[in-house]
PDB file of N, CA and C in Angstrom:
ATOM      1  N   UNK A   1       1.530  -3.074  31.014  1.00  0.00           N
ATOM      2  CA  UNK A   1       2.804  -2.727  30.400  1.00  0.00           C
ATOM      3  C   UNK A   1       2.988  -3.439  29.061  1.00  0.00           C
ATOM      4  N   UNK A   2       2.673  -4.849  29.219  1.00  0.00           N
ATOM      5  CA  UNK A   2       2.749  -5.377  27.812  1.00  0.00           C
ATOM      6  C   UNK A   2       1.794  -5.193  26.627  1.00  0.00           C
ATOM      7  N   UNK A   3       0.652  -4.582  27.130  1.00  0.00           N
ATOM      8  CA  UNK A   3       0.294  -3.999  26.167  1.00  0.00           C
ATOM      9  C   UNK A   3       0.402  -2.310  25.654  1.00  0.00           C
ATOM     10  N   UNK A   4       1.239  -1.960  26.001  1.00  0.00           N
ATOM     11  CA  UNK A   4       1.957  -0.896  25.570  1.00  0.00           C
ATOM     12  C   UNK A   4       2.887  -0.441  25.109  1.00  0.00           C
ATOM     13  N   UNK A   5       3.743  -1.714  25.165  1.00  0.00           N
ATOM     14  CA  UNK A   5       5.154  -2.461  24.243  1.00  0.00           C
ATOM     15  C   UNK A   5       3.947  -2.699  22.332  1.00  0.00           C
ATOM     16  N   UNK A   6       3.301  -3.512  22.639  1.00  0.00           N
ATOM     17  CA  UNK A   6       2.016  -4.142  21.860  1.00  0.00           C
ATOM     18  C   UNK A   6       1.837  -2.765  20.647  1.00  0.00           C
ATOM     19  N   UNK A   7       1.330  -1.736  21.349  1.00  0.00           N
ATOM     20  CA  UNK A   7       0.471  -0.673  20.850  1.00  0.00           C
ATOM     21  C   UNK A   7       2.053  -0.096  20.024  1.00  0.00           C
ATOM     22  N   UNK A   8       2.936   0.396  20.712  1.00  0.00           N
ATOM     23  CA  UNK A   8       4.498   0.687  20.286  1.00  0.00           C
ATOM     24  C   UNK A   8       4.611   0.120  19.383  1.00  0.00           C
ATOM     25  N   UNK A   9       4.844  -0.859  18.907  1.00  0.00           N
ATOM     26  CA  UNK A   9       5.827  -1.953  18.102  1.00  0.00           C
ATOM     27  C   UNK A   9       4.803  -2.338  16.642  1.00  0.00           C
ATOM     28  N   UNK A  10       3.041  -1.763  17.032  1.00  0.00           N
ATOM     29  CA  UNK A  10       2.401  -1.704  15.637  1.00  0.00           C
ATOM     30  C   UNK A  10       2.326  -0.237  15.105  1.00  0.00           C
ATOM     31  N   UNK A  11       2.805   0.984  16.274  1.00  0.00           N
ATOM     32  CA  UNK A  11       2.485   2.216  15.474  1.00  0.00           C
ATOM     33  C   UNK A  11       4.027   1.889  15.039  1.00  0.00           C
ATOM     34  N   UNK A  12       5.010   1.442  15.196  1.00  0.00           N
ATOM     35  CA  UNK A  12       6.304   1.504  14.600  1.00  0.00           C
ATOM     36  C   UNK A  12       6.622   0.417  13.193  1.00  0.00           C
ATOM     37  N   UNK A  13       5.523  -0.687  13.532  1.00  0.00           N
ATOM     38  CA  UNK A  13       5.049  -0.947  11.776  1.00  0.00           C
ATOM     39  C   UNK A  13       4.761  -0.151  11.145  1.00  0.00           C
ATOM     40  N   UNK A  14       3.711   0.879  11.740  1.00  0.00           N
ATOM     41  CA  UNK A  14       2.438   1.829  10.849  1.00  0.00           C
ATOM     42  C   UNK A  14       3.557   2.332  10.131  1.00  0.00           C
ATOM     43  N   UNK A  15       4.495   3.132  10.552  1.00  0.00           N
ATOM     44  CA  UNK A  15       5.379   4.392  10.574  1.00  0.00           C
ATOM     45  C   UNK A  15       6.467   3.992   9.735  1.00  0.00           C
ATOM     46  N   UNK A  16       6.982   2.885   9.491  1.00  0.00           N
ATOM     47  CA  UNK A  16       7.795   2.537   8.819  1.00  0.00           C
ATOM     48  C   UNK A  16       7.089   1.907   7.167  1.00  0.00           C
ATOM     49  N   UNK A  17       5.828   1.642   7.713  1.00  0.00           N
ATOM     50  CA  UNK A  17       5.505   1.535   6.210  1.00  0.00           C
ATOM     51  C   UNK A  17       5.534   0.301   5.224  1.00  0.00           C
ATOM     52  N   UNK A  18       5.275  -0.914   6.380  1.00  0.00           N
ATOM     53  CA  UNK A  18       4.991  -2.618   5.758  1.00  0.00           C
ATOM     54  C   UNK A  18       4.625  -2.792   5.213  1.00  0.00           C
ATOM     55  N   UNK A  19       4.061  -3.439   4.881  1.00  0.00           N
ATOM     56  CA  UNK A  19       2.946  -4.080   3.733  1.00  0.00           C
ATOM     57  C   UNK A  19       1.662  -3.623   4.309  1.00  0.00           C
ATOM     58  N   UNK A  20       0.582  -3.706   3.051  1.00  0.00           N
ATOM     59  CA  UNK A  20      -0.657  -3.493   3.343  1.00  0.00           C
ATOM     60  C   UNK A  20      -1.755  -4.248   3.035  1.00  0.00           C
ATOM     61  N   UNK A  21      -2.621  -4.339   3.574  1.00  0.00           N
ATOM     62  CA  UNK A  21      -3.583  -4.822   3.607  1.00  0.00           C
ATOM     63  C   UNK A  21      -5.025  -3.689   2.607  1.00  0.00           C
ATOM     64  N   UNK A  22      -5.222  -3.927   1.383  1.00  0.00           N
ATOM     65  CA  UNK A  22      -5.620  -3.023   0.616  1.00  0.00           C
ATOM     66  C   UNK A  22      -6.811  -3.864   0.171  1.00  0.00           C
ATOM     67  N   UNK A  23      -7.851  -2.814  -0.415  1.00  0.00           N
ATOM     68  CA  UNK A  23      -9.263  -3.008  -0.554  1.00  0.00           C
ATOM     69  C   UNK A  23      -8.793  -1.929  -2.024  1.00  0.00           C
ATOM     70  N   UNK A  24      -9.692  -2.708  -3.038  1.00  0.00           N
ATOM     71  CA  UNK A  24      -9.594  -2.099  -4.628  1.00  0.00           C
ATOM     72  C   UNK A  24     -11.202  -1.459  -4.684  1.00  0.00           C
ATOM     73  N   UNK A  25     -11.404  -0.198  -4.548  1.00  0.00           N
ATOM     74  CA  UNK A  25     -12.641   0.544  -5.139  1.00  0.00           C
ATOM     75  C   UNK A  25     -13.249   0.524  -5.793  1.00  0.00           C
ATOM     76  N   UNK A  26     -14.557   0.727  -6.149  1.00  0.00           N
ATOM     77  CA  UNK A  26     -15.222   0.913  -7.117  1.00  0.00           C
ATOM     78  C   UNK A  26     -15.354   2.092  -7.895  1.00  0.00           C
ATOM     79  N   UNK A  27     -14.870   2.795  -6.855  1.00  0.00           N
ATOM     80  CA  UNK A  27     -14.405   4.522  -7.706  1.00  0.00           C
ATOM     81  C   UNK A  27     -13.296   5.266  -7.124  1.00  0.00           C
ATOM     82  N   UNK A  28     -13.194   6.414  -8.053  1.00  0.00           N
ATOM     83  CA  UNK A  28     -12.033   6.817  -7.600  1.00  0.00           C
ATOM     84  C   UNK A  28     -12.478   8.049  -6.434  1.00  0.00           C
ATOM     85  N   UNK A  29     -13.678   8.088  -5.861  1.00  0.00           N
ATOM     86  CA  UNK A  29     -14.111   8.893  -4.691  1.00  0.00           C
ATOM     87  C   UNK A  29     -14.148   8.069  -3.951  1.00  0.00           C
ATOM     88  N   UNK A  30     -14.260   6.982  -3.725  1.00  0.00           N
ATOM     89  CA  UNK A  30     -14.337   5.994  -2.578  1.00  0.00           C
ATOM     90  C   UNK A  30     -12.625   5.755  -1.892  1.00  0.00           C
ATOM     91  N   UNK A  31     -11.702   5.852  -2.704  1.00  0.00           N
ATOM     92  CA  UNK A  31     -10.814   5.590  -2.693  1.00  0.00           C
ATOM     93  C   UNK A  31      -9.981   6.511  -1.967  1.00  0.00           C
ATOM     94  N   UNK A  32      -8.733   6.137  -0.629  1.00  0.00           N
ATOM     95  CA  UNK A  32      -7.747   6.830  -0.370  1.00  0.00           C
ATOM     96  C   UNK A  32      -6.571   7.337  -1.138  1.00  0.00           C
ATOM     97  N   UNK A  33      -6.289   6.251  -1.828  1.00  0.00           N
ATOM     98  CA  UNK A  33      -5.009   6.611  -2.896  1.00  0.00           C
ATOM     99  C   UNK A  33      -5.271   6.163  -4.587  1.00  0.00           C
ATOM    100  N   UNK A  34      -5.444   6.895  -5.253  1.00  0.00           N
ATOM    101  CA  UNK A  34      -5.669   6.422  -6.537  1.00  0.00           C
ATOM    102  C   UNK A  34      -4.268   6.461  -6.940  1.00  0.00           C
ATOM    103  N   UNK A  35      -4.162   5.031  -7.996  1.00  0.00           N
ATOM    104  CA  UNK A  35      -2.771   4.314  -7.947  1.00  0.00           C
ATOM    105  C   UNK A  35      -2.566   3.952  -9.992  1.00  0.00           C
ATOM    106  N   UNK A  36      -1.903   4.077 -10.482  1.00  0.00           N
ATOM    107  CA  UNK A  36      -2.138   3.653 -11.609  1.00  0.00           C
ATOM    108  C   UNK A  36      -0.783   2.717 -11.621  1.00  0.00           C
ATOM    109  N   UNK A  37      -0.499   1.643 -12.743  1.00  0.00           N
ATOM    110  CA  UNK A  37       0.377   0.555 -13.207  1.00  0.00           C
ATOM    111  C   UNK A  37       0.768   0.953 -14.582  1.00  0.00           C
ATOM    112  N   UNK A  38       2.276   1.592 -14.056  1.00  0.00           N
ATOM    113  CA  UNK A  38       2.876   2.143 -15.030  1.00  0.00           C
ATOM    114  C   UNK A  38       3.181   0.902 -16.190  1.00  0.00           C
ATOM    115  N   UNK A  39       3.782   1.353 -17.129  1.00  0.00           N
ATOM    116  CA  UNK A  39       4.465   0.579 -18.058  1.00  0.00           C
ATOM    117  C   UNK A  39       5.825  -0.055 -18.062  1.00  0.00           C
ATOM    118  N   UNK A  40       6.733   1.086 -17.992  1.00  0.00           N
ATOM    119  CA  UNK A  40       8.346   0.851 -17.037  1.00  0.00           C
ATOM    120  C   UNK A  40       8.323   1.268 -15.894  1.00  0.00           C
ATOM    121  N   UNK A  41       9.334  -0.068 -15.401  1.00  0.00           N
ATOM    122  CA  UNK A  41       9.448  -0.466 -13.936  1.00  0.00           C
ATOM    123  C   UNK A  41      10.164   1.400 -13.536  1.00  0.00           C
ATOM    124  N   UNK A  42      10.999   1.898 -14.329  1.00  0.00           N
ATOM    125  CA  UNK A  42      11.478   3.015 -14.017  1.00  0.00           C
ATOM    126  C   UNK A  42      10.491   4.092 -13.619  1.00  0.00           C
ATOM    127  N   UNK A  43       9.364   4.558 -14.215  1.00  0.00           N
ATOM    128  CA  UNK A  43       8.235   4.894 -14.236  1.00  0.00           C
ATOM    129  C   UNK A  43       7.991   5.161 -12.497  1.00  0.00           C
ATOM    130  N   UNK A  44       7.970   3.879 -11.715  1.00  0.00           N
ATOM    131  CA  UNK A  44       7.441   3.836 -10.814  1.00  0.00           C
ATOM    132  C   UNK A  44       7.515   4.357  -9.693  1.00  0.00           C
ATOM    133  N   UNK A  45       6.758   4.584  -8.739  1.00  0.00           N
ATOM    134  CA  UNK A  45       7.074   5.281  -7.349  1.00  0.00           C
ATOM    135  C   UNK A  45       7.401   3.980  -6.396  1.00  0.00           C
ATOM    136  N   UNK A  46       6.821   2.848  -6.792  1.00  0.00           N
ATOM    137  CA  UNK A  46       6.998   1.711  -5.561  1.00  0.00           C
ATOM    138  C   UNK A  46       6.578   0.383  -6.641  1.00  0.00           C
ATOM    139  N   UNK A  47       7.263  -0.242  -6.222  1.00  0.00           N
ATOM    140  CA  UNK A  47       7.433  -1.870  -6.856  1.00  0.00           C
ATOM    141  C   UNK A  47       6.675  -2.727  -5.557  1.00  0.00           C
ATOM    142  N   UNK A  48       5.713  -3.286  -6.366  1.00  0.00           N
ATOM    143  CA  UNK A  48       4.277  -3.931  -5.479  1.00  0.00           C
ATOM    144  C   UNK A  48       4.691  -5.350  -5.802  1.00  0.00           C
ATOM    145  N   UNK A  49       4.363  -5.910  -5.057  1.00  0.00           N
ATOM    146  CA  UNK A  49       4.533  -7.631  -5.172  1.00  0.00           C
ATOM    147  C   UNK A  49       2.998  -8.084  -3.940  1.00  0.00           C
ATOM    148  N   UNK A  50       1.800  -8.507  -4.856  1.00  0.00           N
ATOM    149  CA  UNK A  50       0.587  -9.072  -4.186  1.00  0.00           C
ATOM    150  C   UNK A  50       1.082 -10.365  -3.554  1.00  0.00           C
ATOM    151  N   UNK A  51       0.355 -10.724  -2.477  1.00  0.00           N
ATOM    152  CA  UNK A  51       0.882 -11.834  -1.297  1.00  0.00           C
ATOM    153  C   UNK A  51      -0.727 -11.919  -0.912  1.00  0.00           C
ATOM    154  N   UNK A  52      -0.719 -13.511  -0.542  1.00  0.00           N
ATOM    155  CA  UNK A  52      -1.320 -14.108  -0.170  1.00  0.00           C
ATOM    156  C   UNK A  52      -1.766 -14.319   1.559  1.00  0.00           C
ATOM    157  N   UNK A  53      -0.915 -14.282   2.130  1.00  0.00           N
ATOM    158  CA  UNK A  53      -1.116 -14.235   3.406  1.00  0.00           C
ATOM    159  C   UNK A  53      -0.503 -13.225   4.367  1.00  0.00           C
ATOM    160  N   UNK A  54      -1.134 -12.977   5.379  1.00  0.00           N
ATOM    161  CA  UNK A  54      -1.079 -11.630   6.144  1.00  0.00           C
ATOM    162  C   UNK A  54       0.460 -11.761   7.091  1.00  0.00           C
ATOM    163  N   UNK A  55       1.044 -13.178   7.076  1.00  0.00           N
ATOM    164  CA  UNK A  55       1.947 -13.166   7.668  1.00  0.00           C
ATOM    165  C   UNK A  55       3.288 -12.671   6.701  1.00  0.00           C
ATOM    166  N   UNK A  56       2.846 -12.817   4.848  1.00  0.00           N
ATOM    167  CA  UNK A  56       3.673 -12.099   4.291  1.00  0.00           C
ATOM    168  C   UNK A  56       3.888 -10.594   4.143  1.00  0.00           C
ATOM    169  N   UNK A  57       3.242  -9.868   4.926  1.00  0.00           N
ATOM    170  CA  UNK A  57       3.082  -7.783   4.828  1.00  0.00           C
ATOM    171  C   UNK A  57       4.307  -8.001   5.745  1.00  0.00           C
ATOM    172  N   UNK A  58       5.578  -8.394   5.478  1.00  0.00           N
ATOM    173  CA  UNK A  58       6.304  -8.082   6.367  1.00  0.00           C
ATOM    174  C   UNK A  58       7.461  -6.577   5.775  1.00  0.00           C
ATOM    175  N   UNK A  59       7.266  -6.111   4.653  1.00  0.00           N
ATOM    176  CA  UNK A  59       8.288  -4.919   4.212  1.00  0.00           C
ATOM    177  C   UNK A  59       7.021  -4.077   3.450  1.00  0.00           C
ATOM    178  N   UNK A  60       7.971  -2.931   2.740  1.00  0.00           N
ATOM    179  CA  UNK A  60       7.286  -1.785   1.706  1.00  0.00           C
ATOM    180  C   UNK A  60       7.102  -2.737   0.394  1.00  0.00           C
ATOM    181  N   UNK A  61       5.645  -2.289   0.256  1.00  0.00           N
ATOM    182  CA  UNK A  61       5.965  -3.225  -1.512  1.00  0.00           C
ATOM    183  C   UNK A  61       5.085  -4.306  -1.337  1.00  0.00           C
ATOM    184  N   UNK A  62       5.141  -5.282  -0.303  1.00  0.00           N
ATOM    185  CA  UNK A  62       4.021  -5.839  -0.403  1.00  0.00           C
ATOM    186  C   UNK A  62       2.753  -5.334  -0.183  1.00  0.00           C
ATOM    187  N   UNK A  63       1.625  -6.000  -1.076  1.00  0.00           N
ATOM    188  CA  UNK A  63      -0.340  -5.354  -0.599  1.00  0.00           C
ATOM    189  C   UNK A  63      -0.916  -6.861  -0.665  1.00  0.00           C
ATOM    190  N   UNK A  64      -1.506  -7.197   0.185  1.00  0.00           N
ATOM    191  CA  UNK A  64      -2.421  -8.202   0.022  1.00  0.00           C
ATOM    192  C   UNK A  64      -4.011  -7.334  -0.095  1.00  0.00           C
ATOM    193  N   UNK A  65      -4.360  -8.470  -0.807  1.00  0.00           N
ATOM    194  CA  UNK A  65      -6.261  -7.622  -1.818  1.00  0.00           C
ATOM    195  C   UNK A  65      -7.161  -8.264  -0.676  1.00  0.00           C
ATOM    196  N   UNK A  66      -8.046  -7.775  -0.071  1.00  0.00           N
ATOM    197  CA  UNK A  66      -8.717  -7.688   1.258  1.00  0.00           C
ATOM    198  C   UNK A  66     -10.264  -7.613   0.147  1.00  0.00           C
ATOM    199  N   UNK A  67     -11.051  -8.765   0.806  1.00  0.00           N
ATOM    200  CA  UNK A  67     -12.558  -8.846  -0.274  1.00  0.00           C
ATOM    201  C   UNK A  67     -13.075  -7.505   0.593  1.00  0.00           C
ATOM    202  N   UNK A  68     -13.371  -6.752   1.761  1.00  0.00           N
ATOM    203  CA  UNK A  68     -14.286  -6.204   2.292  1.00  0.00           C
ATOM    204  C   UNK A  68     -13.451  -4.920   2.505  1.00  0.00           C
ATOM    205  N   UNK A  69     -13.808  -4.004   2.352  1.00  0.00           N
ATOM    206  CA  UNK A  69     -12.971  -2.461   2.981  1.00  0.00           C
ATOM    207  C   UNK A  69     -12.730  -2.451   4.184  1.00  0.00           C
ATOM    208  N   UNK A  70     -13.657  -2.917   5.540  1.00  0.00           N
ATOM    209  CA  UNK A  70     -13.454  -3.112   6.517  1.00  0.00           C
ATOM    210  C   UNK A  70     -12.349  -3.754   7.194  1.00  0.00           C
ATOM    211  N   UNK A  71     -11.683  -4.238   6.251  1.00  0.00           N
ATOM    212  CA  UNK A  71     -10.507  -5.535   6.363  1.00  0.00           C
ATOM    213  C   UNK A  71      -9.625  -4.977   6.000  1.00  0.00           C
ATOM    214  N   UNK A  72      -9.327  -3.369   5.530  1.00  0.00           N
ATOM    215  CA  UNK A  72      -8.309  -2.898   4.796  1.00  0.00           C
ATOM    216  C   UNK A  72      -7.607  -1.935   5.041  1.00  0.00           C
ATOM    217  N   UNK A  73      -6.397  -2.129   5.203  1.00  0.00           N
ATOM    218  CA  UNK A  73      -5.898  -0.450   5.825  1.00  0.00           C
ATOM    219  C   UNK A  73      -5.841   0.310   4.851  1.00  0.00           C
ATOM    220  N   UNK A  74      -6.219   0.244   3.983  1.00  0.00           N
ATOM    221  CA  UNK A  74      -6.068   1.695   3.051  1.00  0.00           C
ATOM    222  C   UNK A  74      -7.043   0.974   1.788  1.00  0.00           C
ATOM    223  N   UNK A  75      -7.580   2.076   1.326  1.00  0.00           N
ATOM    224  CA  UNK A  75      -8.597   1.776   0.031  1.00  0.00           C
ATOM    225  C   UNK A  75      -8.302   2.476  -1.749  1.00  0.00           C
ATOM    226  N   UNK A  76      -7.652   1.490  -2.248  1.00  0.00           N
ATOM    227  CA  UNK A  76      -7.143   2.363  -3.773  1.00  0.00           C
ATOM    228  C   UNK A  76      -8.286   2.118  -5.152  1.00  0.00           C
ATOM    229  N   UNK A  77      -7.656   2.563  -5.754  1.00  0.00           N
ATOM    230  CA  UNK A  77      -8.596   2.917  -6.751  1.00  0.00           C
ATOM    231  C   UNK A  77      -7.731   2.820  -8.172  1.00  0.00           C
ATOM    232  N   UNK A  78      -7.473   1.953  -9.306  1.00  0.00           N
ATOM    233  CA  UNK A  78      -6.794   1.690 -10.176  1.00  0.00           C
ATOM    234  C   UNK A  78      -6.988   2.869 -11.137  1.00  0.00           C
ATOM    235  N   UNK A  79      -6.385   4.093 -11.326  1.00  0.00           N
ATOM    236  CA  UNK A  79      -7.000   5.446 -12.420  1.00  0.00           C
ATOM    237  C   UNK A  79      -6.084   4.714 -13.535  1.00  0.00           C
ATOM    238  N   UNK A  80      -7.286   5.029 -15.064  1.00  0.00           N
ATOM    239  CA  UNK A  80      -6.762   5.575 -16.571  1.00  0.00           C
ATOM    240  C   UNK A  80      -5.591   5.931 -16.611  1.00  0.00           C
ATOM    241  N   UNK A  81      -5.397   7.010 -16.168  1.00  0.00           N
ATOM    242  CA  UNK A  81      -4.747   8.366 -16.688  1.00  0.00           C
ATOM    243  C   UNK A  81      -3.377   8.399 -15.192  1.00  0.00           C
ATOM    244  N   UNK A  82      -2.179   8.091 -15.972  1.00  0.00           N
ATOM    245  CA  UNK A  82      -0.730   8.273 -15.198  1.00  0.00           C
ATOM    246  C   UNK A  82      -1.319   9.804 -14.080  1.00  0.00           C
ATOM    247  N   UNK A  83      -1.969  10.930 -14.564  1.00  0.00           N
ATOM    248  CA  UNK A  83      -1.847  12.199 -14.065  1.00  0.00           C
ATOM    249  C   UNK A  83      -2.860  12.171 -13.167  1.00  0.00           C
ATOM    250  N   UNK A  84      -4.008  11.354 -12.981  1.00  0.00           N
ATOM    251  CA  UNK A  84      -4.867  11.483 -12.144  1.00  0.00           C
ATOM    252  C   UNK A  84      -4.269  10.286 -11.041  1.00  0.00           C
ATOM    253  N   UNK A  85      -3.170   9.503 -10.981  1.00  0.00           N
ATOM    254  CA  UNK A  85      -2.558   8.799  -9.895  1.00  0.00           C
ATOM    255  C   UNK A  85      -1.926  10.001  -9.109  1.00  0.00           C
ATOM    256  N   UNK A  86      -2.289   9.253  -7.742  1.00  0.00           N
ATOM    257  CA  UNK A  86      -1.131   9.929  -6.565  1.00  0.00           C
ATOM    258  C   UNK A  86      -0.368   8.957  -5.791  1.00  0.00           C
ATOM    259  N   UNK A  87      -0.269   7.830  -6.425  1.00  0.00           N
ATOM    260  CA  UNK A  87       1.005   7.151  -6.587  1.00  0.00           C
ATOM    261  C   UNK A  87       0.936   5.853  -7.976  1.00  0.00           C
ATOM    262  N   UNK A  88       2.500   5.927  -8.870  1.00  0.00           N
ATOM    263  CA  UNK A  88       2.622   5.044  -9.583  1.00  0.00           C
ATOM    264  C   UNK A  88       3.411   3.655  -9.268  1.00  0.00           C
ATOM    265  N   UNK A  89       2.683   2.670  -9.516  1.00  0.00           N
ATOM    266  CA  UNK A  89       3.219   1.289  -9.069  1.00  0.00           C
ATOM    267  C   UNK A  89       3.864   0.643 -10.436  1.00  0.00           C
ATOM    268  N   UNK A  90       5.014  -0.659 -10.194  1.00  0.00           N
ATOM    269  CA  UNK A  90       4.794  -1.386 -10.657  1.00  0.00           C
ATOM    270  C   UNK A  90       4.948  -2.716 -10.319  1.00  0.00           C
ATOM    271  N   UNK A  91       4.143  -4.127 -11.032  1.00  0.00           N
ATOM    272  CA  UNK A  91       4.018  -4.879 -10.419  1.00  0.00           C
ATOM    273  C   UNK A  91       5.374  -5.997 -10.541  1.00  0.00           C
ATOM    274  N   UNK A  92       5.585  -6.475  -9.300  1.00  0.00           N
ATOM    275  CA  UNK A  92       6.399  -7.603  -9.473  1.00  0.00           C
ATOM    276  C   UNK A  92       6.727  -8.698  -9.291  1.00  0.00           C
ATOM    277  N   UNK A  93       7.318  -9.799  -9.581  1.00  0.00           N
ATOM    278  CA  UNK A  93       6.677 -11.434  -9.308  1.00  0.00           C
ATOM    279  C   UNK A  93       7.334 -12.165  -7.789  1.00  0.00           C
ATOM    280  N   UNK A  94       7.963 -11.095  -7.125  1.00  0.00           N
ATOM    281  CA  UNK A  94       8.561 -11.635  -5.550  1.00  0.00           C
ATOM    282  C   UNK A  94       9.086 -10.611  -4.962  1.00  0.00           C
ATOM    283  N   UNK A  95       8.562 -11.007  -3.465  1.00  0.00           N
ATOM    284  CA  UNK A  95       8.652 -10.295  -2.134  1.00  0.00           C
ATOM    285  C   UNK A  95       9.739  -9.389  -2.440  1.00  0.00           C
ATOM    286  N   UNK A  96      11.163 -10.279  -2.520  1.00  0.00           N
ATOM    287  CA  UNK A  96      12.552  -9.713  -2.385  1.00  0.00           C
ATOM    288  C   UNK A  96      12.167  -8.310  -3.360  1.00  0.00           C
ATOM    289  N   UNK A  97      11.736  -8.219  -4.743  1.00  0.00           N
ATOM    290  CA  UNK A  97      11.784  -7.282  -5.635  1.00  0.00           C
ATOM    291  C   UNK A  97      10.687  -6.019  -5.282  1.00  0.00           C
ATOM    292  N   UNK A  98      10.038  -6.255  -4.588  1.00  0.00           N
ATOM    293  CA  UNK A  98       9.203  -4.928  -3.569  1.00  0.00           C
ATOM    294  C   UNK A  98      10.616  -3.993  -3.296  1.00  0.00           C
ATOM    295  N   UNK A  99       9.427  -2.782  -3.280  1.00  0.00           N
ATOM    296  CA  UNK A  99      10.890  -1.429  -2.745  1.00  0.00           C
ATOM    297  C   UNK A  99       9.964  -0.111  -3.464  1.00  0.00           C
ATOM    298  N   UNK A 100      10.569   0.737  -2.793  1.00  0.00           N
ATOM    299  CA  UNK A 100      10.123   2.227  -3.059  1.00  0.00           C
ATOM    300  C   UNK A 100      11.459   2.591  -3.978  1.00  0.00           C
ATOM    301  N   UNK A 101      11.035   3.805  -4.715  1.00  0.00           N
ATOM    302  CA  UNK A 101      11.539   4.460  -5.926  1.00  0.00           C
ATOM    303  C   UNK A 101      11.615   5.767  -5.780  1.00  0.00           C
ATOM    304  N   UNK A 102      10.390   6.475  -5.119  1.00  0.00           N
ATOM    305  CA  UNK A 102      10.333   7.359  -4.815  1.00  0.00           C
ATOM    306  C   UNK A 102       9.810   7.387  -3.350  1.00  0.00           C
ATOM    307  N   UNK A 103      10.858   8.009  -2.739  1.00  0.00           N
ATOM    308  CA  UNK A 103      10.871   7.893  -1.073  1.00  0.00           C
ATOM    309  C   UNK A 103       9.847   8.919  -0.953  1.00  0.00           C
ATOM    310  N   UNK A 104       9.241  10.171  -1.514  1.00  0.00           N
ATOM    311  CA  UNK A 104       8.600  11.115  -1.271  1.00  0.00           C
ATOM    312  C   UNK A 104       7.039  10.534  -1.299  1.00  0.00           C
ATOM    313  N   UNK A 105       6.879   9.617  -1.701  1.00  0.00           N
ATOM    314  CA  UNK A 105       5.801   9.623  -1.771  1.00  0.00           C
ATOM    315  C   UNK A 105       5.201   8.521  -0.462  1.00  0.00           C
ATOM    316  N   UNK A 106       5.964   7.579   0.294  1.00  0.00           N
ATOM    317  CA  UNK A 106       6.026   7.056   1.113  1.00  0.00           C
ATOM    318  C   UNK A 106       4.899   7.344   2.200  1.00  0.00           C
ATOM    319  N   UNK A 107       4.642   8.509   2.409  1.00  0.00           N
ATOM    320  CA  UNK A 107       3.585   9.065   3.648  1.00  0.00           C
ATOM    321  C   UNK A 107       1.961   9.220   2.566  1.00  0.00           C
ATOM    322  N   UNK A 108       2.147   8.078   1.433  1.00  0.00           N
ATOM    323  CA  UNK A 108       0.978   8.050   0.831  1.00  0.00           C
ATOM    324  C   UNK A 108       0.112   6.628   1.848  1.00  0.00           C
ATOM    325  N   UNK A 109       1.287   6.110   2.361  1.00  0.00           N
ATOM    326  CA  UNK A 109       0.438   5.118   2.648  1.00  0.00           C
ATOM    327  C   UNK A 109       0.643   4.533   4.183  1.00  0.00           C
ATOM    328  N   UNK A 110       1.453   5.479   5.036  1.00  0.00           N
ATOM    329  CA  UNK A 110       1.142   5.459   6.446  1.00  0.00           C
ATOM    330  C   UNK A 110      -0.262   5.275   6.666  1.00  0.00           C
ATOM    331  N   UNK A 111      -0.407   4.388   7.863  1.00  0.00           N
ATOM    332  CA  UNK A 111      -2.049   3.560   8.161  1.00  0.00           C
ATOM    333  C   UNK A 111      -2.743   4.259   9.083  1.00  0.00           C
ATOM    334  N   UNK A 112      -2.307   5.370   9.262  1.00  0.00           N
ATOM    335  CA  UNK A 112      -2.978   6.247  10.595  1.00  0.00           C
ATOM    336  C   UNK A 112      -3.535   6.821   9.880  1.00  0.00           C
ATOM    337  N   UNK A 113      -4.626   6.788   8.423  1.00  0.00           N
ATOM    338  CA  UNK A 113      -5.492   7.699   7.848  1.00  0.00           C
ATOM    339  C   UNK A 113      -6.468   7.623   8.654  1.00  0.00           C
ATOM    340  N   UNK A 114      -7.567   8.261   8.495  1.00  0.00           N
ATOM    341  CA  UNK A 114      -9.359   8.113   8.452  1.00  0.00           C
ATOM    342  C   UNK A 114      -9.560   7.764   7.306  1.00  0.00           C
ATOM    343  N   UNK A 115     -10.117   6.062   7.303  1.00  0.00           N
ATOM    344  CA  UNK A 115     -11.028   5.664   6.537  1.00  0.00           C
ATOM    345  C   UNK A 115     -12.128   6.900   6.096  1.00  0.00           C
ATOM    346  N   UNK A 116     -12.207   6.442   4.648  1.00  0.00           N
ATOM    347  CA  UNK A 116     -13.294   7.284   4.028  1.00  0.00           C
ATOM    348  C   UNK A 116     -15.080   6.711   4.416  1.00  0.00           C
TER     349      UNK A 116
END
């Protein structure tokens, strides 16, 4: 039973959309979400704040940088070009200032993908 409370309470992290645990590509085919770093904060689809430890993925907005893909729930890819992103970030210097901008794009980064 308690591990079925367990299994519950991380697909209801997944689903709500915490922080992530992200792996940076070497290309943009390797990659689940290619992400570009707008210029204005307005610009953005989601306000990112990088964290250091896994006990900080506690909201939307935080990503901690994972050395191995294996270690990563989702795999991005930094694009050139604003138009070849399928989501725009921008970065910010604390937890509190994480947040989505654009709610539509939100199911970019639910963790129930297939790894590539």
């Amino acid at each position: 039973m308690s591990r079925f409370v367990i299994i519950v309470l991380l697909s209801l992290t997944v689903t709500f959309g915490f922080g992530q645990k992200i792996y940076q590509g070497n290309s943009a085919n390797e990659a689940q979400i290619k992400v570009f770093a707008v210029d204005e904060p307005n610009d953005a689809d989601l306000w990112v704040c990088f964290v250091w430890e896994e006990e900080e993925l506690t909201r939307t907005g935080l990503w901690m940088d994972m050395r191995f893909p294996k270690d990563a729930d989702i795999i991005i890819f930094f694009v050139d070009e604003e138009k070849e992103a399928d989501l725009k970030i921008w970065l910010v210097d604390t937890v509190e200032e994480s947040k989505w901008l654009n709610e539509k794009k939100k199911s970019l980064l639910t963790l129930n993908k297939t790894k590539k």
